[in-house]
C-alpha atoms as a PDB file:
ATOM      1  CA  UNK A   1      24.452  23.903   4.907  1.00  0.00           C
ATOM      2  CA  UNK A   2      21.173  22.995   2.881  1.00  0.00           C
ATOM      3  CA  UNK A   3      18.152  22.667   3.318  1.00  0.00           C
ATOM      4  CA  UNK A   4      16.847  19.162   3.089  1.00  0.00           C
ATOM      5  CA  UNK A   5      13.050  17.535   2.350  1.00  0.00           C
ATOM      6  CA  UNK A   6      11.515  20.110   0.549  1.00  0.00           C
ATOM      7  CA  UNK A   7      13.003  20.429  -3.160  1.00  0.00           C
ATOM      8  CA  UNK A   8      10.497  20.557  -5.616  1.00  0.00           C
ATOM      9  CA  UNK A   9      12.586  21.098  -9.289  1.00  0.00           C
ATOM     10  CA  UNK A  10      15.896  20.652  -9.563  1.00  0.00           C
ATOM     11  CA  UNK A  11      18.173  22.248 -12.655  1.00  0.00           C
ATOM     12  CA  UNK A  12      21.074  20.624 -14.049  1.00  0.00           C
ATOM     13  CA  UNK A  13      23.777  21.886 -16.390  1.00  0.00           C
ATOM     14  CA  UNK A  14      24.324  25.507 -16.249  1.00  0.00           C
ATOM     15  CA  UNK A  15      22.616  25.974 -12.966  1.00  0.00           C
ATOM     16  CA  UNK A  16      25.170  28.578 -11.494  1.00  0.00           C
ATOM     17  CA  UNK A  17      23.524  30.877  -8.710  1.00  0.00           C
ATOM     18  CA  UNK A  18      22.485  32.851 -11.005  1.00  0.00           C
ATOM     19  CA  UNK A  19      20.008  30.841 -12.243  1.00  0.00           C
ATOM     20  CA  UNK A  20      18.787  29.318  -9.481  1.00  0.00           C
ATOM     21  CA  UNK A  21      18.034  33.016  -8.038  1.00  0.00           C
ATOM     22  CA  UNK A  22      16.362  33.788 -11.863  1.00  0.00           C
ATOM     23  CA  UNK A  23      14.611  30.111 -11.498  1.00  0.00           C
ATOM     24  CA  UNK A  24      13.166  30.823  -8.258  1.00  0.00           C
ATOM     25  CA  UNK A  25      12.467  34.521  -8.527  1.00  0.00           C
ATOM     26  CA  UNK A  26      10.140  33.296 -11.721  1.00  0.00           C
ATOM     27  CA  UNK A  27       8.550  30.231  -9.625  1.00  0.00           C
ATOM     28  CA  UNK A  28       5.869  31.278  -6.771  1.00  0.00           C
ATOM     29  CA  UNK A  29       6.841  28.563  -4.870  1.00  0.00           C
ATOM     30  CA  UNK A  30      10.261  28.607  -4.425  1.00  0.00           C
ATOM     31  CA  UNK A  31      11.376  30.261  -1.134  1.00  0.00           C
ATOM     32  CA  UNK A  32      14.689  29.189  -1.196  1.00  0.00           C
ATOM     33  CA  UNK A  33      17.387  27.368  -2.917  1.00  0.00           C
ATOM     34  CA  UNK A  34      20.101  25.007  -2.326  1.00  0.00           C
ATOM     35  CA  UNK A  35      23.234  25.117  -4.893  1.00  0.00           C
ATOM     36  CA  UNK A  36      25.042  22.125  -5.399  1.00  0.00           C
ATOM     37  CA  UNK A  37      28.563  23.334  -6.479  1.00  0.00           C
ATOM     38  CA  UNK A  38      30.492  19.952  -7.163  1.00  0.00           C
ATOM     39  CA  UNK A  39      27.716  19.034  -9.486  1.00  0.00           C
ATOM     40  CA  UNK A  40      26.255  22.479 -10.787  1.00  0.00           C
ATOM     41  CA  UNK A  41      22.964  21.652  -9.863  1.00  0.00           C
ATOM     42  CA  UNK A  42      20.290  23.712  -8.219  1.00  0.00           C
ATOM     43  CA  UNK A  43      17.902  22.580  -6.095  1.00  0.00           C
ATOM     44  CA  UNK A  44      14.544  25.052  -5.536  1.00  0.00           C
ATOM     45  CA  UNK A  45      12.552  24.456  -2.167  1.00  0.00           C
ATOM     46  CA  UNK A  46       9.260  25.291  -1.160  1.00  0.00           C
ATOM     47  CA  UNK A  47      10.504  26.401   2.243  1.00  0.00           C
ATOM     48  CA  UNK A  48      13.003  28.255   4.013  1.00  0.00           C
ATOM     49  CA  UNK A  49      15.392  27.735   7.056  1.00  0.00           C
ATOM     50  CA  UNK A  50      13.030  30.094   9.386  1.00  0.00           C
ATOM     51  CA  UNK A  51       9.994  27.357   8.549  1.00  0.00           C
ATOM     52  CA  UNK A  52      11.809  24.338   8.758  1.00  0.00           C
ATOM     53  CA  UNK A  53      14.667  24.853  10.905  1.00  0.00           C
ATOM     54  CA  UNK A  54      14.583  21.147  11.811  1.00  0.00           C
ATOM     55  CA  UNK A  55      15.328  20.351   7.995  1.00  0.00           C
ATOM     56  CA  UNK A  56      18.860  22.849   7.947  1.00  0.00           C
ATOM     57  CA  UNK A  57      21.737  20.520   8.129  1.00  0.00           C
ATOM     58  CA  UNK A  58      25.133  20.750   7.328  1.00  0.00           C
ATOM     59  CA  UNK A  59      26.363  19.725   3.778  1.00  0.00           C
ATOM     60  CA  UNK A  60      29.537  20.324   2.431  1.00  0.00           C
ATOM     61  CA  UNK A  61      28.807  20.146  -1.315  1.00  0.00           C
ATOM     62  CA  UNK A  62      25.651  22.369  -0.759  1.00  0.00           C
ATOM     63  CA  UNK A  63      24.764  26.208   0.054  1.00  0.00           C
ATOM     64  CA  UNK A  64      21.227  27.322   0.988  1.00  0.00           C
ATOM     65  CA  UNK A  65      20.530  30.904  -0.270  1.00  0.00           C
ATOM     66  CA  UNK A  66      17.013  32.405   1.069  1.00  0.00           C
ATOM     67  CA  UNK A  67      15.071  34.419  -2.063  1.00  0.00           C
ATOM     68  CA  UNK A  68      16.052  37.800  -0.678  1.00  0.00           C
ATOM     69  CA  UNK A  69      13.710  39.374  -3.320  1.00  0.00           C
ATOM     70  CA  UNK A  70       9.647  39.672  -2.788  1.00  0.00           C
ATOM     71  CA  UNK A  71       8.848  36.307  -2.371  1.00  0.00           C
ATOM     72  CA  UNK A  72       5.621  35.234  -1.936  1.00  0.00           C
ATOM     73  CA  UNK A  73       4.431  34.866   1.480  1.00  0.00           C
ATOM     74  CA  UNK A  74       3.695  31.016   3.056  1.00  0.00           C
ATOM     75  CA  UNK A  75       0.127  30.200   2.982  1.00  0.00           C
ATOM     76  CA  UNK A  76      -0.551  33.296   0.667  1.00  0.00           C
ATOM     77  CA  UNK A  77      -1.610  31.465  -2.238  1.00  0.00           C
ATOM     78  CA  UNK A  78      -3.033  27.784  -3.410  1.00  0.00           C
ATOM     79  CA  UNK A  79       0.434  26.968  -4.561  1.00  0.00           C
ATOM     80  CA  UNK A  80       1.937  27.349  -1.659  1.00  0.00           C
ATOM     81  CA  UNK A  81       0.080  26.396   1.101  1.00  0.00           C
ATOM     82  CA  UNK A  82       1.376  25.408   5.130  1.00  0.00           C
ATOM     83  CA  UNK A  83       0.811  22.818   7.204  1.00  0.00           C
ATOM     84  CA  UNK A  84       0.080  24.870   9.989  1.00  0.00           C
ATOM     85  CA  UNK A  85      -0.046  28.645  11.230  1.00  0.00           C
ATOM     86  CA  UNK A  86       3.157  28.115  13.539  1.00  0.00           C
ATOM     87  CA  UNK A  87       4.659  26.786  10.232  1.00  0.00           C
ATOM     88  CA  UNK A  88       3.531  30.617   8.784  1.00  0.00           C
ATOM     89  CA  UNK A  89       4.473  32.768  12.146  1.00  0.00           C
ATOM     90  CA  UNK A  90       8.038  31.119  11.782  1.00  0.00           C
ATOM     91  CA  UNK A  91       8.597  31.641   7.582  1.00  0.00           C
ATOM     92  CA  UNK A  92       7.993  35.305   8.028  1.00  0.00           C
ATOM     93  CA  UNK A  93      10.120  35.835  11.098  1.00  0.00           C
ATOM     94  CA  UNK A  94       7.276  36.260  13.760  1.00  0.00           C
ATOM     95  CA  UNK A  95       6.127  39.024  11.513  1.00  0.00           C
ATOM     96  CA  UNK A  96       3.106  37.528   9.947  1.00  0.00           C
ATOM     97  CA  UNK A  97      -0.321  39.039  10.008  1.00  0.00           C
ATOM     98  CA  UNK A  98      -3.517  37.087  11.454  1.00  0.00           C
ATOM     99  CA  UNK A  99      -6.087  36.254   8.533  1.00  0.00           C
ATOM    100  CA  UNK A 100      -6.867  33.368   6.128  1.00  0.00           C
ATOM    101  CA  UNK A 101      -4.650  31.434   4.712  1.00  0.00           C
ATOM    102  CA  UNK A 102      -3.863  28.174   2.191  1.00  0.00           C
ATOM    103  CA  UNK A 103      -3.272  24.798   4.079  1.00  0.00           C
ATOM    104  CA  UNK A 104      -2.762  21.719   2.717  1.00  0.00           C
ATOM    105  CA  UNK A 105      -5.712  19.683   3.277  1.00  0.00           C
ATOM    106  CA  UNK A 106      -6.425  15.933   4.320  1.00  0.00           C
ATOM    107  CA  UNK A 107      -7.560  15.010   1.020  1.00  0.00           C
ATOM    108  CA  UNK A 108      -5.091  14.485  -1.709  1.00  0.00           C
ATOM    109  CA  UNK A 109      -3.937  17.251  -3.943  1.00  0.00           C
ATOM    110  CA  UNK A 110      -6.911  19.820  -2.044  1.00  0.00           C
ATOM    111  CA  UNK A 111      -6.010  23.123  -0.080  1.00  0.00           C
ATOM    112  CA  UNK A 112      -7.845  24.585   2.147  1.00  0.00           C
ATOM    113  CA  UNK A 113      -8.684  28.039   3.548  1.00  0.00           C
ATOM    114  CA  UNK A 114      -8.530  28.890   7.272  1.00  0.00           C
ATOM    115  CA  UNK A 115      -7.961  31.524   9.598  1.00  0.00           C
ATOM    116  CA  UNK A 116      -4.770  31.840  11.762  1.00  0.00           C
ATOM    117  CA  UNK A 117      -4.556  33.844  14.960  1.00  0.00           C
ATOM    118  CA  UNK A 118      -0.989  34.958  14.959  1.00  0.00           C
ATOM    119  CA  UNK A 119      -1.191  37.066  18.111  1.00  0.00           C
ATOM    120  CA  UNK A 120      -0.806  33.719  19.855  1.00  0.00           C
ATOM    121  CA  UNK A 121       2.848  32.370  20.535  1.00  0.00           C
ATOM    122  CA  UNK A 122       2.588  29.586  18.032  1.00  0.00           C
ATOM    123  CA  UNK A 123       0.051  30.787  15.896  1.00  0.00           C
ATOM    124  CA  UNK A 124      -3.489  29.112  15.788  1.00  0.00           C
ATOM    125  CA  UNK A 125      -5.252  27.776  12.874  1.00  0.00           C
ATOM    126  CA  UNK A 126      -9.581  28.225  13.936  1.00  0.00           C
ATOM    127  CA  UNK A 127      -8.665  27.922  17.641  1.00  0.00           C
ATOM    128  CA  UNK A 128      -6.475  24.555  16.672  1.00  0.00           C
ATOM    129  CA  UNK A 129      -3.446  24.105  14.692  1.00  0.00           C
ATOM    130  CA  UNK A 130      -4.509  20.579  13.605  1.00  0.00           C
ATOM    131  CA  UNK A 131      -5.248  20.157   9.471  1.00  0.00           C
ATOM    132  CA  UNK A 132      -8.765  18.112   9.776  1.00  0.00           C
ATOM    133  CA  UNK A 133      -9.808  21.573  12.322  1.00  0.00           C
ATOM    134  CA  UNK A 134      -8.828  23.658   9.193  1.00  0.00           C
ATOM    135  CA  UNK A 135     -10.401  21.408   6.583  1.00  0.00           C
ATOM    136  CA  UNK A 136     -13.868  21.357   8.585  1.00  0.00           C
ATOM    137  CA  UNK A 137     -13.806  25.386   9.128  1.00  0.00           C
ATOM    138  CA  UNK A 138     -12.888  25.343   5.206  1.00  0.00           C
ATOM    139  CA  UNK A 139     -16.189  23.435   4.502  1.00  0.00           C
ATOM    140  CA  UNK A 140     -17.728  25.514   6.677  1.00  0.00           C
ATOM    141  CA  UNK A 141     -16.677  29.062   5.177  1.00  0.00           C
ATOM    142  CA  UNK A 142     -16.794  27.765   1.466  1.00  0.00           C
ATOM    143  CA  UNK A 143     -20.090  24.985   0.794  1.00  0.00           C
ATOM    144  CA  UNK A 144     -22.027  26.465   3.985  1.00  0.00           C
ATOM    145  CA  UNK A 145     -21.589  23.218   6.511  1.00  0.00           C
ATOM    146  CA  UNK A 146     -22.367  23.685   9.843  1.00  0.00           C
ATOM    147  CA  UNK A 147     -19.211  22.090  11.783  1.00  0.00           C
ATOM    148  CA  UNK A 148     -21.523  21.834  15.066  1.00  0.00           C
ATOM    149  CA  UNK A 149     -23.254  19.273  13.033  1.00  0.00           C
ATOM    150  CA  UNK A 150     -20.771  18.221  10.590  1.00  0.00           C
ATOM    151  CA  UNK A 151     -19.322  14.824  12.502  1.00  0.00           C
ATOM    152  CA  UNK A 152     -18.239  13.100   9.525  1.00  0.00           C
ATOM    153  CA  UNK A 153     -17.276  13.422   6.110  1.00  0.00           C
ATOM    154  CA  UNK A 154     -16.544  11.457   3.297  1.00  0.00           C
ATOM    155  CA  UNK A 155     -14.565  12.201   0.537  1.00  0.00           C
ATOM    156  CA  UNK A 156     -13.759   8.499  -1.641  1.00  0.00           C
ATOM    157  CA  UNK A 157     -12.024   6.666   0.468  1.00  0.00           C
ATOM    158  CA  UNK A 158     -11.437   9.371   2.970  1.00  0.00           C
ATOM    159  CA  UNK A 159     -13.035   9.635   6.316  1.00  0.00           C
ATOM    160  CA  UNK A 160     -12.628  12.368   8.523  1.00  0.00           C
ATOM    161  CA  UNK A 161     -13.986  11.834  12.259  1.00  0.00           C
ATOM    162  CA  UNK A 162     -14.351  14.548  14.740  1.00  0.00           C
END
């Protein structure tokens, strides 16, 4: 089994488990890891099984170990942000906490800070578990917008309609 679509360094040569659980302890991204043992390659991911259970297939060269150690929470930090509460809710087991947390935001290489209810069944991101909702309630909470009266924004080419 392995975890596919989310590797985001991979190590080559003497990448025995070992490593990879040294590699990805030291990394705040990594969540989990896939080990490739007919190559000796490790692959570090920026999500786990729980988050992206859609993205656990069967392999047979592969296994998928989950950092068992104090990883860093989803959404915790800029590094690492989600693409949506649920996304959050289901990386920590149901267990998460509401508050604010990083998303990955419509523009390019941004994140973006928004609340998540996570009393809700799926978890909800300012009322809405949609990105452009969390972007505008970022611009809201950080440059002091007013997203009653915020219908548009442009960012270069970038236009976000509500």
């Amino acid at each position: 089994m392995m975890l596919q679509r989310h590797v985001f360094k991979r190590i080559t040569g003497d990448a025995l488990s070992d490593v990879c659980l040294r590699e990805c302890y030291v990394d705040v991204r990594c969540q989990s890891f896939n080990y490739v043992f007919t190559q000796d390659i490790c692959e570090l991911s920026d999500r786990t099984k729980e988050a992206r259970p859609e993205d656990y297939v069967p392999n047979p060269e592969r296994f998928y170990f989950k950092g068992d150690y104090e990883r860093v929470p989803l959404g915790s930090i800029p590094e690492l942000p989600a693409e949506t509460c649920q996304e959050i809710k289901m990386s920590e087991g149901g267990q998460a906490v509401s508050g604010k947390y990083w998303f990955y935001s419509i523009i390019p290489d941004e994140t973006v800070l928004a609340p998540c209810d996570m009393k809700t069944e799926a978890g909800s991101c300012a009322g809405d578990s949609s990105p452009s909702k969390a972007f505008i309630f970022s611009l809201y909470n950080v440059k002091g917008y007013n997203p009653v009266k915020l219908t548009q924004y442009r960012y270069q080419q970038y236009v976000v309609q509500m």
